[in-house]
C-alpha atoms as a PDB file:
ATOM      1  CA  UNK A   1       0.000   0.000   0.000  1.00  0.00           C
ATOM      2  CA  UNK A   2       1.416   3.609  -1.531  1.00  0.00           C
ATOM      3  CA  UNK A   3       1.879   6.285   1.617  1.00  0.00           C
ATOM      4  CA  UNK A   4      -0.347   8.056   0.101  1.00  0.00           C
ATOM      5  CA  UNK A   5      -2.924   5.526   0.868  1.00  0.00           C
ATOM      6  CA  UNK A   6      -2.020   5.463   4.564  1.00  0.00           C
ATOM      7  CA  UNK A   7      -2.039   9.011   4.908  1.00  0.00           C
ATOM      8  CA  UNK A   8      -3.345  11.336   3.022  1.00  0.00           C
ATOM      9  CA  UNK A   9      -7.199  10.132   2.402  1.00  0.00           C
ATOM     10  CA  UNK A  10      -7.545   9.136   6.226  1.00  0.00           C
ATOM     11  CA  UNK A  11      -6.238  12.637   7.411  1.00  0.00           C
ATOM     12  CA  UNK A  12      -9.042  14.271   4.977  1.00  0.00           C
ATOM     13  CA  UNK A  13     -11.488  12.076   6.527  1.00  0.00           C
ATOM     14  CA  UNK A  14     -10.772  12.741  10.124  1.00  0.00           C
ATOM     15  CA  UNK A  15     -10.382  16.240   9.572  1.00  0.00           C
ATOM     16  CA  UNK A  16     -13.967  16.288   7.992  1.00  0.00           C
ATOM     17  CA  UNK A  17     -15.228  14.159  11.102  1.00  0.00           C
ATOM     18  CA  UNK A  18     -13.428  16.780  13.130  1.00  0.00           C
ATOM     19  CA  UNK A  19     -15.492  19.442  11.283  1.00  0.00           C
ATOM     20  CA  UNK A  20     -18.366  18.007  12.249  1.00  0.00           C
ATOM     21  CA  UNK A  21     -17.433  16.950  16.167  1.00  0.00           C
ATOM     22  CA  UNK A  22     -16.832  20.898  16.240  1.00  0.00           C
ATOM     23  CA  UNK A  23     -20.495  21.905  14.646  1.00  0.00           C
ATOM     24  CA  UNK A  24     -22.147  19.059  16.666  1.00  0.00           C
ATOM     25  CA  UNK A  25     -20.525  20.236  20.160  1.00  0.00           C
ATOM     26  CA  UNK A  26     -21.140  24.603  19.209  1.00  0.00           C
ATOM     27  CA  UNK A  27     -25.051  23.390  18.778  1.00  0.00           C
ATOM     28  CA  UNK A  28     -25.044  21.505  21.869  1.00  0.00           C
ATOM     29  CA  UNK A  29     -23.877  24.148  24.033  1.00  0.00           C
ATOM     30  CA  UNK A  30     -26.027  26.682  22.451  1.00  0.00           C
ATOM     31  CA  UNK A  31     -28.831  24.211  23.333  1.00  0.00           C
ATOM     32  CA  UNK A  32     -28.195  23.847  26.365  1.00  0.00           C
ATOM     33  CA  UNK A  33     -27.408  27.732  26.658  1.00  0.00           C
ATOM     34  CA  UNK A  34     -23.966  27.613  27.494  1.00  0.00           C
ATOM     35  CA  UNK A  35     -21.365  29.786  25.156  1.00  0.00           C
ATOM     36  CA  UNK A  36     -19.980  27.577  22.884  1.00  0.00           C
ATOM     37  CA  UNK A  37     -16.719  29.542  22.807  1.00  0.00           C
ATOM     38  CA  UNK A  38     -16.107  27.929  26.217  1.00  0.00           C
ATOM     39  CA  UNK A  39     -15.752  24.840  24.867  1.00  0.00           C
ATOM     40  CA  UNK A  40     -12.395  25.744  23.003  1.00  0.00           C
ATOM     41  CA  UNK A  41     -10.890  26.722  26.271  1.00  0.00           C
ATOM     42  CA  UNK A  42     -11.348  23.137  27.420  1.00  0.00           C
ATOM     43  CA  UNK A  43      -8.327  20.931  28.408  1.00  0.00           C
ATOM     44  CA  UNK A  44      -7.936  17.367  29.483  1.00  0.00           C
ATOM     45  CA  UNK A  45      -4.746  18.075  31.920  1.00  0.00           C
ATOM     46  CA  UNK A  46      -2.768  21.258  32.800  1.00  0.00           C
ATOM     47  CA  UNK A  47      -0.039  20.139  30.692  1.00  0.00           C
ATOM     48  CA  UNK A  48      -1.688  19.151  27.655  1.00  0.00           C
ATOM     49  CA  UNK A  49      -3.308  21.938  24.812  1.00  0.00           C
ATOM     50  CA  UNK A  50      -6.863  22.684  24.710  1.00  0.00           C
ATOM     51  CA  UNK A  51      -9.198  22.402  22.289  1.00  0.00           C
ATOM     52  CA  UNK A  52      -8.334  24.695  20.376  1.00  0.00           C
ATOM     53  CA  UNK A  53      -4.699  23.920  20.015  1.00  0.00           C
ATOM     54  CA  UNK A  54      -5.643  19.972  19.578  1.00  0.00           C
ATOM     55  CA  UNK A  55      -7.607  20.741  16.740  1.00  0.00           C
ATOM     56  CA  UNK A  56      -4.317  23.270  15.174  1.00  0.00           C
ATOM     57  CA  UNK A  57      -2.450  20.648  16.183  1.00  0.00           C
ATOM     58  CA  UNK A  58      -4.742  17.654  14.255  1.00  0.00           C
ATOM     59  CA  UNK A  59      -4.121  19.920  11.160  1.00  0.00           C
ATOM     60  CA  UNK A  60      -0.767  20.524  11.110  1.00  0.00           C
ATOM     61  CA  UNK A  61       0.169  17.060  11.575  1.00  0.00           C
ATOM     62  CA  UNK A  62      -1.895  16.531   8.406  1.00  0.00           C
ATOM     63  CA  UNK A  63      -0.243  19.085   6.305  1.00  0.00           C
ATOM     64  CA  UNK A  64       3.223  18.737   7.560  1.00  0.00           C
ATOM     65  CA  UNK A  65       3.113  15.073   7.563  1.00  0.00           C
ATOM     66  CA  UNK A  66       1.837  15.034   3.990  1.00  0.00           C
ATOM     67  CA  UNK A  67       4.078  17.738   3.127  1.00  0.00           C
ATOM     68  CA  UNK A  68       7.001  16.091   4.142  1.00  0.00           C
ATOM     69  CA  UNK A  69       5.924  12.617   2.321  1.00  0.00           C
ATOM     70  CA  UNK A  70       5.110  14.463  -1.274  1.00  0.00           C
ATOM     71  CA  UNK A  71       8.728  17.265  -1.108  1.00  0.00           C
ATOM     72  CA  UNK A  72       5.871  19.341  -1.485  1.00  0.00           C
ATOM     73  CA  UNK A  73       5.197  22.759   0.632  1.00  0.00           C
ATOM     74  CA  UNK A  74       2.639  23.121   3.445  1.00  0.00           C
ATOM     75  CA  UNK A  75       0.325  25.874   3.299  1.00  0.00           C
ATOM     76  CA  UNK A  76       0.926  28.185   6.493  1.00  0.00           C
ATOM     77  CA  UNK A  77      -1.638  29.047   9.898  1.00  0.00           C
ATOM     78  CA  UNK A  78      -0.813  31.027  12.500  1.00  0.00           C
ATOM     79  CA  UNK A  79      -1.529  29.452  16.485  1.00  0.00           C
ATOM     80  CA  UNK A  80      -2.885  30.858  18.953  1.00  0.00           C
ATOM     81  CA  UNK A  81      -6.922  31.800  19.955  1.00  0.00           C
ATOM     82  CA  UNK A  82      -9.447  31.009  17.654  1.00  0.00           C
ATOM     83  CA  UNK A  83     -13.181  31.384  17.323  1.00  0.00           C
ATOM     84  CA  UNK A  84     -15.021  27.577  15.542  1.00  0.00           C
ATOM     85  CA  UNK A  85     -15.341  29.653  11.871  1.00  0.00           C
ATOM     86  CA  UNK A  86     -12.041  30.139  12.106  1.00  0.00           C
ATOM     87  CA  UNK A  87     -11.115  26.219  13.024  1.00  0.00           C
ATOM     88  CA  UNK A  88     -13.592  25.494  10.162  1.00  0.00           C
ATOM     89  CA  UNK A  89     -11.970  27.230   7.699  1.00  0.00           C
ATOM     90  CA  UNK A  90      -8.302  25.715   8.780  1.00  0.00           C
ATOM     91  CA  UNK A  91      -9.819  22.644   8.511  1.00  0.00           C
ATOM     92  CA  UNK A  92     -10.941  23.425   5.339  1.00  0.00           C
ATOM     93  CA  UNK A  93      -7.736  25.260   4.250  1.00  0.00           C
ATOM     94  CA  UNK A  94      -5.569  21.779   5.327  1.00  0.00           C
ATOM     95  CA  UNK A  95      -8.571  19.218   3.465  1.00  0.00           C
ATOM     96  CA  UNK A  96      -7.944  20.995   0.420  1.00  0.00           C
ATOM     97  CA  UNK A  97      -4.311  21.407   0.401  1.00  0.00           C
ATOM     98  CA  UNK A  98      -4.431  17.539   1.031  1.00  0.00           C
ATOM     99  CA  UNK A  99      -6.398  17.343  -2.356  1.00  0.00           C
ATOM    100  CA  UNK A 100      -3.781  18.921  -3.777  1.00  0.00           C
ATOM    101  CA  UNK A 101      -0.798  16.722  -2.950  1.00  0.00           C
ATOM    102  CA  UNK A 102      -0.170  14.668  -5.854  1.00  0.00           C
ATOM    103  CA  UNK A 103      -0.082  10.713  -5.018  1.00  0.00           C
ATOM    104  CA  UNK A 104       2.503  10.093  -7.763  1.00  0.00           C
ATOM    105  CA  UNK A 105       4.892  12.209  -5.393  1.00  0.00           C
ATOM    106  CA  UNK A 106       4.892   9.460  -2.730  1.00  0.00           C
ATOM    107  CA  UNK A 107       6.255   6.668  -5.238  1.00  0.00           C
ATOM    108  CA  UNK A 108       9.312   5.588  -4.250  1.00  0.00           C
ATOM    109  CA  UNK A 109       9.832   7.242  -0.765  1.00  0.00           C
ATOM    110  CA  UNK A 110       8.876   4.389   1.445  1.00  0.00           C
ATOM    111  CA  UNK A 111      12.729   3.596   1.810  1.00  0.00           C
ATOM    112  CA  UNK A 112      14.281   7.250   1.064  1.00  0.00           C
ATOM    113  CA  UNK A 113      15.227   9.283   4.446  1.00  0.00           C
ATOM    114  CA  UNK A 114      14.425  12.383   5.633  1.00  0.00           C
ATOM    115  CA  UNK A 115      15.230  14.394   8.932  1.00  0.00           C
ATOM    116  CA  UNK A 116      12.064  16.069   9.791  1.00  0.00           C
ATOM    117  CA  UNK A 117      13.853  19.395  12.226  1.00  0.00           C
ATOM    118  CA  UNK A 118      12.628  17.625  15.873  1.00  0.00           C
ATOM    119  CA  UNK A 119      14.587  14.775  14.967  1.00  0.00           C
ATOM    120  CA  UNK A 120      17.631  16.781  15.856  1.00  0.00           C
ATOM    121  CA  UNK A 121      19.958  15.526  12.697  1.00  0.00           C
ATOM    122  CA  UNK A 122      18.618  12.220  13.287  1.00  0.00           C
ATOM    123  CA  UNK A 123      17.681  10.270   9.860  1.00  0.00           C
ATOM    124  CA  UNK A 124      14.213   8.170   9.702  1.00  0.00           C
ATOM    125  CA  UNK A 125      13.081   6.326   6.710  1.00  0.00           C
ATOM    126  CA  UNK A 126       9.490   8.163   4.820  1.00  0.00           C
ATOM    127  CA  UNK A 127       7.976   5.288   5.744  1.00  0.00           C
ATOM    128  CA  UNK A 128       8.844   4.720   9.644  1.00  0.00           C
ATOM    129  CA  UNK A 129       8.035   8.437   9.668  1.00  0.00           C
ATOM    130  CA  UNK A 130       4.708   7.756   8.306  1.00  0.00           C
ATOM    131  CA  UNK A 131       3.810   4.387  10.525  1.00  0.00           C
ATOM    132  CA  UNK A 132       5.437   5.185  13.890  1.00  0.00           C
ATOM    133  CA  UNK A 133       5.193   9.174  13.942  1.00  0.00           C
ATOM    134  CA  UNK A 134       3.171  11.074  11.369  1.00  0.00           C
ATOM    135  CA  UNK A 135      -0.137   9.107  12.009  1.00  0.00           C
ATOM    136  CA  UNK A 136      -0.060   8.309  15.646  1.00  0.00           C
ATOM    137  CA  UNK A 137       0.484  12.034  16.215  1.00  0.00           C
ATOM    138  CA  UNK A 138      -2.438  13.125  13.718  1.00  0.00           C
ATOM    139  CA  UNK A 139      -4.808  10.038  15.719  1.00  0.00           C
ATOM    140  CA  UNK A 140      -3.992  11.592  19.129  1.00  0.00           C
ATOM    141  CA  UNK A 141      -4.815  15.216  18.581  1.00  0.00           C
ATOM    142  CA  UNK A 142      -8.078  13.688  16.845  1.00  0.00           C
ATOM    143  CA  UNK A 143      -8.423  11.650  19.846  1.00  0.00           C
ATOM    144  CA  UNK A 144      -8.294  14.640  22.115  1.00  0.00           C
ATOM    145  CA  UNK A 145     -10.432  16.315  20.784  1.00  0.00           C
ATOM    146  CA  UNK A 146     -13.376  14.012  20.496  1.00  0.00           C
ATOM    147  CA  UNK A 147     -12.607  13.056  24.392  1.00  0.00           C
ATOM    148  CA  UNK A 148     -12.567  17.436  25.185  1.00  0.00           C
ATOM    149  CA  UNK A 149     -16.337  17.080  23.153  1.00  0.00           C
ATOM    150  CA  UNK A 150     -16.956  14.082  25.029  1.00  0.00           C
ATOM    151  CA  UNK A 151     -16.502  14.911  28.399  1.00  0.00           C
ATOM    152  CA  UNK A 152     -18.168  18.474  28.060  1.00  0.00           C
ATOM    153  CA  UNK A 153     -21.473  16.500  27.013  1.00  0.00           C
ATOM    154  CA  UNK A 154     -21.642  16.949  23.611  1.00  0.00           C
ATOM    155  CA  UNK A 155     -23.716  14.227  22.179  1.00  0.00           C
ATOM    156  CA  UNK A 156     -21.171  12.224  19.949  1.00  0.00           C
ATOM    157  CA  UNK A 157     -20.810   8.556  19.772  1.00  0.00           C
ATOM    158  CA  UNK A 158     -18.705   6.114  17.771  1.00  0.00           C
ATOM    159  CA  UNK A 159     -20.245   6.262  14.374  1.00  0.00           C
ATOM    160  CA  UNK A 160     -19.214  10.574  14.851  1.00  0.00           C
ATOM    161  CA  UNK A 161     -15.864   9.562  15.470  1.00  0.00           C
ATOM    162  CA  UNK A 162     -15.544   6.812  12.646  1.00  0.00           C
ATOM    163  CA  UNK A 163     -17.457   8.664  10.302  1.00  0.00           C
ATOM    164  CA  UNK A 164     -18.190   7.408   6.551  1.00  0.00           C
ATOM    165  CA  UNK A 165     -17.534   4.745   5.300  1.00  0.00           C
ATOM    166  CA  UNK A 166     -17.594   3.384   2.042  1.00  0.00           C
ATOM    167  CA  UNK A 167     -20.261   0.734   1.333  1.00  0.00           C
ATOM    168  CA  UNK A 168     -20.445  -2.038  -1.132  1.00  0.00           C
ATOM    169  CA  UNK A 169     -23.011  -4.454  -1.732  1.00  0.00           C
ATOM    170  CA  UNK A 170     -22.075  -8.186  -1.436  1.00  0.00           C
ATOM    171  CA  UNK A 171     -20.217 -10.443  -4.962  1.00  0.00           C
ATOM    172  CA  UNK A 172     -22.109 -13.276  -5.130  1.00  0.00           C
END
């Protein structure tokens, strides 16, 4: 399987189930008359970002990862405080960019090396990158944020995180 497979339509896909965790939770509060803008404050531990910064976070490891994979260059968002229309549109900023990256630039990588800058000079191969760093760290700042929506109520279950998924009927 290309890394393009593994990557790049699974990031879109979470990101667009992110989109919707976000819209889901904002009505909820609303509904239940709190501000939603609260919820972005929220924060699983002292040391670990909140809401806001998990769902930055979810998209840059999306961009950069794929960025990184393709030698191609990742658009640009500033950090820092943001309202949900602006998440939405970073969302939507980093899904499109991903439709962008073309899969013919991952042939061939798998074994190549790169040292990503946190690596310190350190070498890893594109595709150790890709299994043991790129997508774990994209899955837990998805993860976070669905458990921030979670525990402040909002009424998401399972099939919000999973999402779609593509349906067949049976081959006799």
């Amino acid at each position: 399987m290309s890394l393009y497979d593994e990557t790049v339509p699974h990031f879109s896909q979470m990101l667009s189930n992110i989109d919707g965790w976000l819209t889901a939770a904002a009505s909820h509060a609303a509904e239940q008359g709190t501000d939603p803008a609260l919820l972005l404050t929220l924060q699983l531990a002292p040391d670990q970002f909140n809401l806001t910064r998990q769902v930055q976070s979810a998209c840059d490891a999306a961009k950069l990862a794929c960025a990184r994979l393709s030698g191609s260059q990742a658009p640009v968002h500033p950090d820092g405080p943001a309202t949900f229309a602006e998440l939405a549109q970073r969302i939507a900023d980093v899904r499109a960019f991903l439709d962008s990256v073309d899969r013919a630039a991952f042939d061939g990588v798998d074994d190549r090396k790169m040292t990503p800058p946190f690596l310190h000079g350190m070498a890893v191969s594109y595709r150790n990158y890709a299994r043991q760093f790129a997508v774990p760290n994209f899955y837990f700042h998805a993860c976070m944020v669905y458990a921030l929506l979670r525990q402040s109520g909002s009424p998401l279950g399972k099939r919000a995180y999973i999402g779609h998924m593509t349906l067949e009927k049976p081959t006799s």
